[in-house]
Protein backbone atom coordinates (compact mmCIF):
# COMPACT_ATOMS: atom_id res chain seq x y z
CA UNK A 1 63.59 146.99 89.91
CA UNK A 2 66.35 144.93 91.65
CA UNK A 3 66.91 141.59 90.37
CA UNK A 4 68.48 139.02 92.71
CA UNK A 5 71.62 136.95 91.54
CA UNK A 6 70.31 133.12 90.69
CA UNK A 7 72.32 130.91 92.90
CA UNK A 8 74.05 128.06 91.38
CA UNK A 9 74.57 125.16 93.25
CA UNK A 10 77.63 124.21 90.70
CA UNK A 11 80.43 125.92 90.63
CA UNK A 12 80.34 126.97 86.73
CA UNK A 13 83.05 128.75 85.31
CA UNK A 14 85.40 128.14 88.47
CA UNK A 15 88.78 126.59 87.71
CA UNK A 16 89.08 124.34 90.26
CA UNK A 17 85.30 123.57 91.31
CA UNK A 18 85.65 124.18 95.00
CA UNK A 19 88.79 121.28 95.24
CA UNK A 20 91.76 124.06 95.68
CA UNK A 21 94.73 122.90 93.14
CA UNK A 22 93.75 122.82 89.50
CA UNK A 23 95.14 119.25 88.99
CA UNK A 24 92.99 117.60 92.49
CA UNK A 25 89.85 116.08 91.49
CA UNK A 26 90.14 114.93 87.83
CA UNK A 27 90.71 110.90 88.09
CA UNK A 28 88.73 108.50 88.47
CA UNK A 29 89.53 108.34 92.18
CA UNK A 30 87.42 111.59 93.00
CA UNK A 31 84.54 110.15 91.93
CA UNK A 32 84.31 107.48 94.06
CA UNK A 33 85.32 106.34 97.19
CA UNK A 34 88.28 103.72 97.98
CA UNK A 35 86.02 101.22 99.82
CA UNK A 36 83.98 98.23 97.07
CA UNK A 37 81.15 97.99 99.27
CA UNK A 38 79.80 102.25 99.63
CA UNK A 39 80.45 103.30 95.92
CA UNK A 40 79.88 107.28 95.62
CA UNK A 41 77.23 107.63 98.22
CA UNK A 42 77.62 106.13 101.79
CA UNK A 43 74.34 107.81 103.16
CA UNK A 44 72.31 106.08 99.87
CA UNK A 45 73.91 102.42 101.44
CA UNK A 46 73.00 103.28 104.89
CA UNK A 47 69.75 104.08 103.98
CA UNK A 48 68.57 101.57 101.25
CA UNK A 49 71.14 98.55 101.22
CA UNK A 50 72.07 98.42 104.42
CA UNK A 51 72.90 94.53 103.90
CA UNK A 52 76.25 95.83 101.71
CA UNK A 53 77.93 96.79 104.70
CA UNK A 54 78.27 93.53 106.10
CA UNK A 55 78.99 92.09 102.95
CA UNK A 56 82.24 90.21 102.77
CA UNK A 57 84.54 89.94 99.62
CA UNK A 58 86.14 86.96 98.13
CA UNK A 59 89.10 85.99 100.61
CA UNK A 60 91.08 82.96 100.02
CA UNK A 61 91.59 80.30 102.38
CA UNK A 62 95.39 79.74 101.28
CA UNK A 63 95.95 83.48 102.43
CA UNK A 64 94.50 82.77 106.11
CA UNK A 65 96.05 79.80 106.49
CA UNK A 66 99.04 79.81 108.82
CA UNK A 67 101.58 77.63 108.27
CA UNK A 68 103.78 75.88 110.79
CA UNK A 69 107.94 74.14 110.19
CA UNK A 70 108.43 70.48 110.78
CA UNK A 71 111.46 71.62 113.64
CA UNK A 72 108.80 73.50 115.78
CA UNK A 73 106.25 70.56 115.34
CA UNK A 74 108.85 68.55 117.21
CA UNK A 75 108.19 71.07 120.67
CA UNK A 76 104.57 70.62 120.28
CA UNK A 77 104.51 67.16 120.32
CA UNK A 78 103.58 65.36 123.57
CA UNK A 79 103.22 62.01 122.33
CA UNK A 80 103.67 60.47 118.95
CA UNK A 81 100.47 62.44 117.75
CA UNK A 82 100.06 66.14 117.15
CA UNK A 83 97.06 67.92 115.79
CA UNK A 84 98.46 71.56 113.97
CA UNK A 85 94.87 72.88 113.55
CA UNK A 86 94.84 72.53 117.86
CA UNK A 87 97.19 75.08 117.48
CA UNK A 88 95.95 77.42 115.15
CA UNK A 89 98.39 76.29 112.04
CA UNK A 90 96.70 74.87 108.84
CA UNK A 91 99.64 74.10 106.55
CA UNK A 92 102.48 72.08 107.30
CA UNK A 93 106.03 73.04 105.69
CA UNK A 94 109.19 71.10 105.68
CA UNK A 95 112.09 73.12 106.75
CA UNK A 96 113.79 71.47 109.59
CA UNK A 97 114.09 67.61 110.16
CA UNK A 98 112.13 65.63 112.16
CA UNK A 99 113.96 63.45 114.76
CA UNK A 100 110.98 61.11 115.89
CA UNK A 101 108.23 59.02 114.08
CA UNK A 102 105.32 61.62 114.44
CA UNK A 103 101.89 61.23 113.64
CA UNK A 104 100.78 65.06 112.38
CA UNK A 105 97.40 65.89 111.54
CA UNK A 106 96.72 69.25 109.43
CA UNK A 107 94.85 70.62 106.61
CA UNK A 108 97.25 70.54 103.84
CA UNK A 109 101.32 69.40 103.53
CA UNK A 110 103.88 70.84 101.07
CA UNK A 111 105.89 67.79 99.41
CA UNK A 112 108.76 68.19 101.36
CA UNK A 113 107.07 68.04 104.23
CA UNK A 114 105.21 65.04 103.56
CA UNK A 115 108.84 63.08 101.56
CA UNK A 116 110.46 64.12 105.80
CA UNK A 117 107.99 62.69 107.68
CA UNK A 118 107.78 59.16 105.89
CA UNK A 119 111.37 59.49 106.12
CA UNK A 120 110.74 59.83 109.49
CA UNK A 121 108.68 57.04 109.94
CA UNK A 122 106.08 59.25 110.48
CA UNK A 123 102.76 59.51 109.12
CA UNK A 124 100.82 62.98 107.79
CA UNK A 125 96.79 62.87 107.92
CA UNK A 126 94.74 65.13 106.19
CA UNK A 127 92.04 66.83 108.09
């Protein structure tokens, strides 16, 4: 009687489990994917935590915050006043001099920024 060969769905005995080189597929970064929010199984998110893939990590606001010099403040001024978050800038820095007394409103001001502008005669406002 003919017996039929039991197929194994792992790959025992084989060097290189199915991978190619010997060395590909031993860290830790085979087991699991790159991305924080799928793990090892993407199809296991999509199907039972579907809320994890518009999950958002940690992100600080100091790293979106664009940041703006006191000499190009100067060109966006109109009058003596001159809102920065208008713009799209957050943080004011203080390379460059300013010429005129401005008024400058932003979210935050590095101390040199803030020693120019009342040397200036200006005045800095926190938003």
């Amino acid at each position: 009687m003919k017996r039929h060969k039991k197929k194994r769905p792992k790959l025992l005995g084989k060097r290189t489990h199915g991978r190619g080189r010997s060395k590909r597929g031993r860290g830790k970064g085979s087991r699991m994917t790159h991305k924080r929010t799928f793990g090892t199984n993407i199809m296991h998110t999509l199907k039972y935590e579907p809320w994890r893939l518009s999950q958002k990590c940690f992100v600080s606001l100091k790293k979106k915050m664009k940041a703006i010099n006191l000499k190009d403040i100067e060109k966006l001024a109109e009058k003596d006043e001159v809102d920065v978050t208008k713009f799209g800038y957050g943080k004011v820095i203080g390379s460059g001099t300013l010429k005129k007394p401005l008024k400058i409103k932003a979210r935050l001001f590095s101390k040199k920024a803030l020693e120019k502008i009342e040397k200036a005669g200006g005045e800095a406002v926190v938003v």
